[in-house]
N, C-alpha and C. Protein backbone atom coordinates (compact mmCIF):
# COMPACT_ATOMS: atom_id res chain seq x y z
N UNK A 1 10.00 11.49 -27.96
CA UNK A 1 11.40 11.71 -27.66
C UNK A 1 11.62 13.20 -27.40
N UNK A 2 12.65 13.39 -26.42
CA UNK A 2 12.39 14.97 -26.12
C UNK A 2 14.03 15.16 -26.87
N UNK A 3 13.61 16.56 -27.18
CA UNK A 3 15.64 17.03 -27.97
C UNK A 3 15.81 18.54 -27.14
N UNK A 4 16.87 18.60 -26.66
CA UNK A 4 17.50 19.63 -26.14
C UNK A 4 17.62 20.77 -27.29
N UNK A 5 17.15 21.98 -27.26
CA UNK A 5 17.14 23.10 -28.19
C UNK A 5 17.34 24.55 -27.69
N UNK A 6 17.33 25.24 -28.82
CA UNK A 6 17.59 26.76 -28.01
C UNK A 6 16.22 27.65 -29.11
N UNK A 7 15.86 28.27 -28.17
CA UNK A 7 14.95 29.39 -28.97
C UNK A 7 15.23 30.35 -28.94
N UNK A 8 15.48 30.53 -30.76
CA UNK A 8 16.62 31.43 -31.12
C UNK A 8 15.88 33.23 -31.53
N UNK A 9 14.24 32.81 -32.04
CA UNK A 9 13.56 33.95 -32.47
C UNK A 9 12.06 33.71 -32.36
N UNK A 10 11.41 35.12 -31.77
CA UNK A 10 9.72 35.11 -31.95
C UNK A 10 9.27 35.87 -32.94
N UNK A 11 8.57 35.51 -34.49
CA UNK A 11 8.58 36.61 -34.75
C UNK A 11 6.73 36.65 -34.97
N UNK A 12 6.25 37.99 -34.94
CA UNK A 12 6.90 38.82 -34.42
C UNK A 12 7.15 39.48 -33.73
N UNK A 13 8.68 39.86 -33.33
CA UNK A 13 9.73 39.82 -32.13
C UNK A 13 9.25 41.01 -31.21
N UNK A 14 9.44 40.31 -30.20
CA UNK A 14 8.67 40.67 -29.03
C UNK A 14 9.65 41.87 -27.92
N UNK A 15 10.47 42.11 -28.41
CA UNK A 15 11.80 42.74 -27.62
C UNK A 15 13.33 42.49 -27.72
N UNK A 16 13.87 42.46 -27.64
CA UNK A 16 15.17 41.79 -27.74
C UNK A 16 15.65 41.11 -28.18
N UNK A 17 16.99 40.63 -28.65
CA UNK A 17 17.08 39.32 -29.60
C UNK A 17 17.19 38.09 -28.48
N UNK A 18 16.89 36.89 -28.12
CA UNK A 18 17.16 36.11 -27.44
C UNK A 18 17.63 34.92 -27.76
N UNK A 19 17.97 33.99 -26.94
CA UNK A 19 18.42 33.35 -26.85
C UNK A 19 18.41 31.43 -25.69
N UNK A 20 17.42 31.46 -25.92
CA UNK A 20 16.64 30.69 -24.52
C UNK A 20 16.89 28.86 -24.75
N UNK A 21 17.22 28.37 -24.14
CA UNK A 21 17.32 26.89 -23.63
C UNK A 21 15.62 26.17 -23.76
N UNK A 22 15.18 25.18 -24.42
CA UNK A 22 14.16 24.53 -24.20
C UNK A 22 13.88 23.35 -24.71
N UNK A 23 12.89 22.76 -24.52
CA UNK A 23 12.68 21.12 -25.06
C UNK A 23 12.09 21.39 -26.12
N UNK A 24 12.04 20.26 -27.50
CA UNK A 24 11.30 20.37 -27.98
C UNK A 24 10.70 18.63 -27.96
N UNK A 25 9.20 18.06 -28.03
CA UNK A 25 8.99 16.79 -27.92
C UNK A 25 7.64 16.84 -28.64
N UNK A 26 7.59 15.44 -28.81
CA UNK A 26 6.25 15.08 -29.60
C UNK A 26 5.16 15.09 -28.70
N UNK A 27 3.74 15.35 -28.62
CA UNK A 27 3.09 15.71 -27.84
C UNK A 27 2.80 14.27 -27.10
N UNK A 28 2.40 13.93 -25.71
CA UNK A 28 2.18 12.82 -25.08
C UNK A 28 0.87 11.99 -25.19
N UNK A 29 0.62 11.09 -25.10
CA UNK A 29 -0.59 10.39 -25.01
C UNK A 29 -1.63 11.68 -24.86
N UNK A 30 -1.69 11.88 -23.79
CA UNK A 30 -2.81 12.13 -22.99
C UNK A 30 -3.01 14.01 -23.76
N UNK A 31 -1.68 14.65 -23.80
CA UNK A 31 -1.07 16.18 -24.36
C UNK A 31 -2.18 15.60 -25.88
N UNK A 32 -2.15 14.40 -26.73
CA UNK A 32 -2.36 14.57 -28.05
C UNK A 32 -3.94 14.95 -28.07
N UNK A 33 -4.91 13.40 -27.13
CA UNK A 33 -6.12 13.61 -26.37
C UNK A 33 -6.52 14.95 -26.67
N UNK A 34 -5.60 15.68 -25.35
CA UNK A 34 -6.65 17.16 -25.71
C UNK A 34 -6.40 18.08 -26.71
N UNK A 35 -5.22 17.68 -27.78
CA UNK A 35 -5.31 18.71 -28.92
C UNK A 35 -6.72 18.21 -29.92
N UNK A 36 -6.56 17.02 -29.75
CA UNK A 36 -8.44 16.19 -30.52
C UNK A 36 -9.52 16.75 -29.85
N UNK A 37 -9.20 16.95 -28.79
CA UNK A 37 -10.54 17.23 -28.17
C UNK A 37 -10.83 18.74 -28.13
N UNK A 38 -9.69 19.55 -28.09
CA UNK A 38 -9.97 20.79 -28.32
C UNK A 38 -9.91 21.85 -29.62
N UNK A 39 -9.71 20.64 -30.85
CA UNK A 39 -9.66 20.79 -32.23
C UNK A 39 -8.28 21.40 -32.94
N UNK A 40 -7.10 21.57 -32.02
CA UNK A 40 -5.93 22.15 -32.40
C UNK A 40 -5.10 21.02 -32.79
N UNK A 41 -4.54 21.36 -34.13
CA UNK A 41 -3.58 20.77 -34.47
C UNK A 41 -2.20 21.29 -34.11
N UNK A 42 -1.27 20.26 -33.78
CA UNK A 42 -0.15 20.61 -33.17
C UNK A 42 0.70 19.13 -33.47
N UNK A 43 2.07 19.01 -34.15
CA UNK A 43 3.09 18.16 -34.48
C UNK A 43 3.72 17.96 -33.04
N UNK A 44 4.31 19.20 -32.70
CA UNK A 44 5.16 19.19 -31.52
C UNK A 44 5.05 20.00 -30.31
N UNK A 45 4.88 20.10 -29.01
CA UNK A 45 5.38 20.43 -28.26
C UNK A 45 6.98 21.31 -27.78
N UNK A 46 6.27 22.68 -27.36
CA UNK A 46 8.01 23.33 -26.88
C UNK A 46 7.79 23.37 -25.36
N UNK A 47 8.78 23.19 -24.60
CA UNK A 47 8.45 23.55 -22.88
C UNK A 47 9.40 24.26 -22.95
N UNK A 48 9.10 25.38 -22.27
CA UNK A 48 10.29 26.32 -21.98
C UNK A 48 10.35 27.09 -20.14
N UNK A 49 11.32 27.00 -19.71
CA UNK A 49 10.87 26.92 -18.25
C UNK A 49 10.66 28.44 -17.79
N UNK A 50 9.62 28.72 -16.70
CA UNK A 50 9.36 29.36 -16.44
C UNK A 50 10.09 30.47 -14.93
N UNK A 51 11.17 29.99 -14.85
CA UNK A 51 12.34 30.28 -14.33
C UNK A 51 13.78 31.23 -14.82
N UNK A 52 14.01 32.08 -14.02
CA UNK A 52 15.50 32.69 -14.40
C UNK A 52 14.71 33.73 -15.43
N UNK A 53 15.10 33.71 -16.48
CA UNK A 53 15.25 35.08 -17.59
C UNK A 53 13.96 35.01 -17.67
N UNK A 54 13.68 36.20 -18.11
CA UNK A 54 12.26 36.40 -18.17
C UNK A 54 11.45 35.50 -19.82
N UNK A 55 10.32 35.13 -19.85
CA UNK A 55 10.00 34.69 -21.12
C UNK A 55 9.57 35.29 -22.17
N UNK A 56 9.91 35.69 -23.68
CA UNK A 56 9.64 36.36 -24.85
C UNK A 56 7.38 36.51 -24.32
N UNK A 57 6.90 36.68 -24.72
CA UNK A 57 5.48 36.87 -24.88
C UNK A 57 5.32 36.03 -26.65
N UNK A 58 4.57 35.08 -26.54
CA UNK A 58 4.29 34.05 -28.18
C UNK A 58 2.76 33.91 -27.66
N UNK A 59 2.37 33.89 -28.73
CA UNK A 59 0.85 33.88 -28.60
C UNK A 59 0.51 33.35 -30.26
N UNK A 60 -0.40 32.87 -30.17
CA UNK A 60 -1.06 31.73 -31.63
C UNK A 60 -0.74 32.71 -32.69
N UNK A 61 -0.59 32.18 -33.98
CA UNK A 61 0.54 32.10 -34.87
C UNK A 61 1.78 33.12 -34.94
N UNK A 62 2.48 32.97 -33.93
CA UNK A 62 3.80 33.68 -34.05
C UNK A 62 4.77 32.32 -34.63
N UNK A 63 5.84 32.58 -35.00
CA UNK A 63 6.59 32.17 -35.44
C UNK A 63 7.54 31.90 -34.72
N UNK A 64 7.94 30.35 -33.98
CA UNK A 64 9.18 30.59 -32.87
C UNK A 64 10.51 29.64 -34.57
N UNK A 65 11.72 30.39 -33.91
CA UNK A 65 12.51 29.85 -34.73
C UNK A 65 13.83 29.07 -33.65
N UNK A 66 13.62 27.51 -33.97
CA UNK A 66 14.11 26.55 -32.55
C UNK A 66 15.66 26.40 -33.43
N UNK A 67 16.03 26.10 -32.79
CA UNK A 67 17.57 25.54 -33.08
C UNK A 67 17.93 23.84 -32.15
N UNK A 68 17.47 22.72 -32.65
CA UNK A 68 17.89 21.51 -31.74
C UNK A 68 19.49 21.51 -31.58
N UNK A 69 19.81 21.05 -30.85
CA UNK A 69 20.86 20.82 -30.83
C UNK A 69 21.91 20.46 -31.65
N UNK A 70 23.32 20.73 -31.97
CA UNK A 70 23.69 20.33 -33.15
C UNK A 70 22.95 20.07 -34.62
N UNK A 71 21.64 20.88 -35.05
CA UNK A 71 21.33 20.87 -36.53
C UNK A 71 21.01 22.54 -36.49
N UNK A 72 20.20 22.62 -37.74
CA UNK A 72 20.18 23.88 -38.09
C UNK A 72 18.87 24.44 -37.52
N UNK A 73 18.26 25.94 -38.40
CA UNK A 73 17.55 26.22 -37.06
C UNK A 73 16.36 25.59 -38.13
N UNK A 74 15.15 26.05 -37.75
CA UNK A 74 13.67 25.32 -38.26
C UNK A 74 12.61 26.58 -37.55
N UNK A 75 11.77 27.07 -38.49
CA UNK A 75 10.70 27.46 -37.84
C UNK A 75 9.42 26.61 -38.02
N UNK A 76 9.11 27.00 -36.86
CA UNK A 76 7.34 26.60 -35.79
C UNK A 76 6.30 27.39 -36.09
N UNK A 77 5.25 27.19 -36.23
CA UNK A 77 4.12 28.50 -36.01
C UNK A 77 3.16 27.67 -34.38
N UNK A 78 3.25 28.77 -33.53
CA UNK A 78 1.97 28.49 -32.31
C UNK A 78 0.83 28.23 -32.68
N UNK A 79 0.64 26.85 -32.24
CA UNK A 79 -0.82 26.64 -32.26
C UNK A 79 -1.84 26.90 -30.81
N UNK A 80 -1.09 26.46 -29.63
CA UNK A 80 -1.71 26.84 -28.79
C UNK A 80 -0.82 27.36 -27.62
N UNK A 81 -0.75 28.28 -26.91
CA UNK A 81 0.51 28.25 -25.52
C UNK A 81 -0.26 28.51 -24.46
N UNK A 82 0.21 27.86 -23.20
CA UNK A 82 -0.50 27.55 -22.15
C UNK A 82 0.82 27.71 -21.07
N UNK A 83 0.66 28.53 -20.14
CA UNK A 83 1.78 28.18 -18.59
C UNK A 83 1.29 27.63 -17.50
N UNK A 84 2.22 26.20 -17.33
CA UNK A 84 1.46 25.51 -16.27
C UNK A 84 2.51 25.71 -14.87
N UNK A 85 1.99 25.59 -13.84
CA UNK A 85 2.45 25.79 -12.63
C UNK A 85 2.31 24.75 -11.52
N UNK A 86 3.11 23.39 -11.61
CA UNK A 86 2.80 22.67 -10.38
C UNK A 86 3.47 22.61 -9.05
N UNK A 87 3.63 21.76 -8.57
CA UNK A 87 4.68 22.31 -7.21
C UNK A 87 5.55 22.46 -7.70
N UNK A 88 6.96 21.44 -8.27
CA UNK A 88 8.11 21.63 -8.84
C UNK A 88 8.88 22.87 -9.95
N UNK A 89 7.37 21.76 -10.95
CA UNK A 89 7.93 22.04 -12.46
C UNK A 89 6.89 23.96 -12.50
N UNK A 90 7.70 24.32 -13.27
CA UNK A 90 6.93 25.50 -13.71
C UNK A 90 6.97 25.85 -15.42
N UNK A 91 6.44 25.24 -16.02
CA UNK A 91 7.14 26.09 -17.97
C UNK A 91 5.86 26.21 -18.80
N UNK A 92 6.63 26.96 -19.75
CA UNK A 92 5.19 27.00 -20.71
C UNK A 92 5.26 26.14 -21.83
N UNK A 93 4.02 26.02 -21.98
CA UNK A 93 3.47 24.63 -22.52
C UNK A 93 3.62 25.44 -23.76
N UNK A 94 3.91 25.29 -26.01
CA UNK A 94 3.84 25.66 -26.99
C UNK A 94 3.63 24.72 -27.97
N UNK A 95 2.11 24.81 -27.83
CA UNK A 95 2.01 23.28 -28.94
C UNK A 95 2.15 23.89 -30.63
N UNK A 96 2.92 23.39 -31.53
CA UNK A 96 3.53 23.96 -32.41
C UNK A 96 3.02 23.10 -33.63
N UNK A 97 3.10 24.27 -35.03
CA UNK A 97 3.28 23.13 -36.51
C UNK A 97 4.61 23.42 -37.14
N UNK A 98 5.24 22.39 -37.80
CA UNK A 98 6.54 23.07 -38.51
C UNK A 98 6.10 23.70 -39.64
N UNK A 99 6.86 24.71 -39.99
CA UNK A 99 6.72 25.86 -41.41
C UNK A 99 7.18 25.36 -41.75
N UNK A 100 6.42 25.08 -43.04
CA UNK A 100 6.94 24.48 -44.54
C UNK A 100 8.00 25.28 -44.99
């Protein structure tokens, strides 16, 4: 299921305070595949598009702090981030664990 969210903080923070629009979803069939196959554990998936404002810099264990929609916020730690580029779609891929 995908949830509409905002990413509210990187820490640690990479420039500016921001404020960014993104998905957060459970990883897909095929997305789970290669976290097994490439030994990373990851709960969730962030896509964040690679369009308009420029993107924070997150790299393996930073701390993103998401805000879903209507609840409170929750932090993530990076497990893996990847930017993919096809014809259309352009975003970066943030396969994530939730902080306890």
């Amino acid at each position: 299921m995908l949830h509409n969210a905002k990413l509210v903080e990187v820490n640690p923070p990479a420039g500016d305070a921001l404020e960014m629009r993104c998905t957060l979803a459970s990883p897909t069939t095929s997305e789970q595949a290669w976290l097994e196959s490439a030994g990373v554990a990851a709960s969730a998936v962030v896509y964040l598009p690679l369009t308009g404002s420029p993107l924070p810099g997150i790299s393996v264990g930073d701390v993103l702090v998401i805000q879903l929609d209507g609840q409170s916020q929750a932090s993530w730690v990076a497990a893996h981030v990847s930017d993919r580029v096809g014809g259309v779609l352009r975003y970066r891929q943030v396969f994530v664990v939730e902080q306890a």
